[in-house]
Every structure is written in structure tokens, then in C-alpha cells.
Protein backbone atom coordinates (compact mmCIF):
# COMPACT_ATOMS: atom_id res chain seq x y z
CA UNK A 1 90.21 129.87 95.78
CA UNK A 2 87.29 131.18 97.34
CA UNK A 3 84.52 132.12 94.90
CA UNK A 4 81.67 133.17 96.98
CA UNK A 5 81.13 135.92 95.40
CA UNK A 6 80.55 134.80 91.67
CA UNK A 7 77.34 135.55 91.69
CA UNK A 8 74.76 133.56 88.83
CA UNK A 9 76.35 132.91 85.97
CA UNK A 10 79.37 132.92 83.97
CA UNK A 11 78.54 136.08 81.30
CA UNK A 12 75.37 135.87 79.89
CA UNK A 13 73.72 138.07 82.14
CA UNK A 14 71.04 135.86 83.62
CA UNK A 15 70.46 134.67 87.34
CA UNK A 16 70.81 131.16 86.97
CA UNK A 17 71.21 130.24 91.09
CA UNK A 18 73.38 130.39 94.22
CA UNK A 19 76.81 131.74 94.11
CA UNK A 20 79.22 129.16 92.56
CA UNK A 21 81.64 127.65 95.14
CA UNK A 22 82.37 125.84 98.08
CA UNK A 23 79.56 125.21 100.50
CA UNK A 24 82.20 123.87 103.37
CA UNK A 25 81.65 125.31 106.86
CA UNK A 26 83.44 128.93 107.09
CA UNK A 27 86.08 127.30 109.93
CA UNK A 28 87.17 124.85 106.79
CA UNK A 29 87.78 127.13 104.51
CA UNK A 30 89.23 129.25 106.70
CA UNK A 31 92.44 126.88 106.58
CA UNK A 32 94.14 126.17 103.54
CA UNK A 33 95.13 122.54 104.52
CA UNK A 34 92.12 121.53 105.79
CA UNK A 35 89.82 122.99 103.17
CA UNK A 36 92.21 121.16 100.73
CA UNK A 37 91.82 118.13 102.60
CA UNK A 38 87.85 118.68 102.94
CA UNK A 39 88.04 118.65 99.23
CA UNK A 40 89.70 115.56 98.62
CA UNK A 41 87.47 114.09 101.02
CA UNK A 42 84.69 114.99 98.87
CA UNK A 43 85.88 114.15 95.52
CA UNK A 44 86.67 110.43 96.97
CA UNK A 45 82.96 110.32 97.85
CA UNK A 46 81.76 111.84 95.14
CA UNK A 47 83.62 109.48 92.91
CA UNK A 48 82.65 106.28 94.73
CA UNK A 49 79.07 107.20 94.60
CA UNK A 50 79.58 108.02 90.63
CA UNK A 51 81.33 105.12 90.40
CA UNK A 52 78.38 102.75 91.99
CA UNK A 53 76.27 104.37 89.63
CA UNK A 54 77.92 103.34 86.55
CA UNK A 55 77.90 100.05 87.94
CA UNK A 56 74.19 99.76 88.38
CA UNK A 57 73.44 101.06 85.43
CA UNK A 58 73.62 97.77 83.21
CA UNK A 59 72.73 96.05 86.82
CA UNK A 60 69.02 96.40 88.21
CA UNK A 61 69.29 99.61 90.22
CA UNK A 62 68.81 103.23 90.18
CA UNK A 63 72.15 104.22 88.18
CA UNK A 64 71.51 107.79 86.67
CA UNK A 65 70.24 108.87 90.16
CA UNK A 66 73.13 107.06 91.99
CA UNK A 67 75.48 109.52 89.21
CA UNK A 68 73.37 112.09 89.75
CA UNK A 69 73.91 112.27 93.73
CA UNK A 70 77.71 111.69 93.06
CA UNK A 71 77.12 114.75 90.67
CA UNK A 72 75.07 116.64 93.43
CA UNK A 73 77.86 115.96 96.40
CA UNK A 74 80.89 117.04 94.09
CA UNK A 75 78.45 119.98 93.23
CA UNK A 76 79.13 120.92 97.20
CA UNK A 77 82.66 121.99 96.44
CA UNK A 78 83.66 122.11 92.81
CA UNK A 79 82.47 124.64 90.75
CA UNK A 80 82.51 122.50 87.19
CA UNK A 81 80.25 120.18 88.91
CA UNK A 82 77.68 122.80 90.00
CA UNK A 83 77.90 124.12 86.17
CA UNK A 84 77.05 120.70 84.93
CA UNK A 85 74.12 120.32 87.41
CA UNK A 86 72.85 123.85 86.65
CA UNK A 87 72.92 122.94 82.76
CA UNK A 88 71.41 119.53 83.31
CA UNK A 89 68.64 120.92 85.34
CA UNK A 90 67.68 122.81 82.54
CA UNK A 91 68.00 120.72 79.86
CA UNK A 92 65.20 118.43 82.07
CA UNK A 93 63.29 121.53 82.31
CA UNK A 94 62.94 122.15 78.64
CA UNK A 95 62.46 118.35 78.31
CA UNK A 96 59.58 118.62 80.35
CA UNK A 97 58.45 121.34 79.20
CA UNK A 98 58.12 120.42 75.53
CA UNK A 99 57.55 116.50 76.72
CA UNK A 100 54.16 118.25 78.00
CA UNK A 101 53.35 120.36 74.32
CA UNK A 102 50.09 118.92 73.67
CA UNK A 103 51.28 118.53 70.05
CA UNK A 104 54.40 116.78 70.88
CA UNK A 105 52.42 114.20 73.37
CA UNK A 106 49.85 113.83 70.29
CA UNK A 107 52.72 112.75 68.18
CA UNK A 108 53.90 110.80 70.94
CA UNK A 109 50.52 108.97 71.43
CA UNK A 110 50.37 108.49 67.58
CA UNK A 111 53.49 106.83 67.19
CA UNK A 112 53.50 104.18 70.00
CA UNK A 113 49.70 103.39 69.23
CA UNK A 114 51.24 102.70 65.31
CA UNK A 115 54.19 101.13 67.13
CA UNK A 116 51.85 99.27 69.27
CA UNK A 117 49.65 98.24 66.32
CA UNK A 118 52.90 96.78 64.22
CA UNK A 119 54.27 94.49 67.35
CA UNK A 120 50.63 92.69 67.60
CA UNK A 121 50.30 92.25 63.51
CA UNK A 122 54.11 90.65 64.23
CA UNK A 123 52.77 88.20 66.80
CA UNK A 124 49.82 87.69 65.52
CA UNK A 125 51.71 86.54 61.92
CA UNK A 126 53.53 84.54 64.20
CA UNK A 127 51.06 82.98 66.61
CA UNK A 128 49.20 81.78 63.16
CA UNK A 129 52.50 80.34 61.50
CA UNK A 130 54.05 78.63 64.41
CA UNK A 131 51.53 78.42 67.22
CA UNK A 132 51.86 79.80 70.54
CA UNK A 133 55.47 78.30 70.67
CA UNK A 134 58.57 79.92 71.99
CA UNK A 135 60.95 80.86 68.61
CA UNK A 136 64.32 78.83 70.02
CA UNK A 137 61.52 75.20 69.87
CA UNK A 138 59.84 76.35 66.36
CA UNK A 139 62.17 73.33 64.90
CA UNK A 140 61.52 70.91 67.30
């Protein structure tokens, strides 16, 4: 139960953080029950904060970050939760990384000018044909 000492990662050789397990005060885990109950504690937390996130995700309100904190607090105690931080940490890393390639931000730039460019054509096409007029009283 205790996995303090797993230290970085699961195989591949690399460093990839803190020793996986639970981050509960050392009198917790010292006892069975109550570490058990510590973790149940947690995981009821951690769910109800995950599960306020999903809810404000199609609601105004910060969802993914909401999920991500429910993430981060299971990510106290259970070890698949601090795997699936660690590899969602990286995977924004490499985002960033190649969100800031000055080729890929040229591309980027490119294509929402050209998008950009299309959407006023559209309302210009339409502003001629209709008039500045709201498309549900076009018939009226």
C-alpha cells in the first residue's frame, strides 16, 4: 500500500517527478483504517469537485480547471491520478511548445486571416442581399 518509494516513473528510465503515492500525513498512514478512511474522504472530494466541473462545462464557468483541481486533489492519494496529471502536463508542454514554432503560429496566422477574410465576404454578400437585417425577419 505504501509506495513512497517508486521513484519517477513506471520503466522507461526517465525522472518524470516526485515519488508516486500518498501525500497523507505519516500519523495517517500509519493506521490502516484511518488511511483507508483518509482515502475515501478524498475520492468523495475529488469526485464532487470533478463532478462540478462537468457541470460547468456546457454552463458559463471554469469547467476543465474545476476537473482539473478534482484531478489535482485525487492526485494527493491515488497513484492513477498522479499518472494522468504527469501525462497531461506534458502533453500541454509539447502543446506549447510547438503552439510557439514560429512556423506553426505562421500557419496559424495564415489560416484565421483566410478564415477571417471568408466570414466578412459572407456578411458582406449578405448585408448587400438582405440589408442589415437579422436572418429569422429576412421574410418579413
Amino acid at each position: 500500500m505504501n509506495t513512497e518509494s517508486n521513484e519517477g516513473s513506471e520503466g522507461g528510465g526517465e525522472d518524470t517527478g516526485p515519488a508516486l503515492g500518498s501525500r497523507a500525513p505519516h500519523f495517517i498512514r500509519r493506521s490502516r483504517a484511518l488511511h483507508l478512511s483518509w482515502q475515501v474522504g478524498v475520492f468523495l472530494l475529488g469526485l464532487a469537485v470533478v463532478v462540478a466541473g462537468v457541470i460547468m462545462l456546457p454552463l458559463p464557468g471554469p469547467g476543465w480547471l474545476v476537473i482539473f483541481a478534482g484531478m489535482a486533489l485525487w492526485a494527493t492519494e491515488f497513484v492513477w491520478a498522479q499518472l494522468v496529471l504527469r501525462w497531461t502536463k506534458r502533453k500541454v508542454t509539447e502543446a506549447a511548445k510547438k503552439a510557439l514554432d514560429p512556423k506553426v503560429r505562421r500557419r496559424n496566422i495564415i489560416l484565421t486571416t483566410i478564415g477571417v477574410v471568408i466570414i466578412v465576404a459572407l456578411l458582406a454578400i449578405y448585408v448587400g442581399k438582405f440589408g442589415p437585417v437579422l436572418p429569422w425577419h429576412v421574410g418579413q
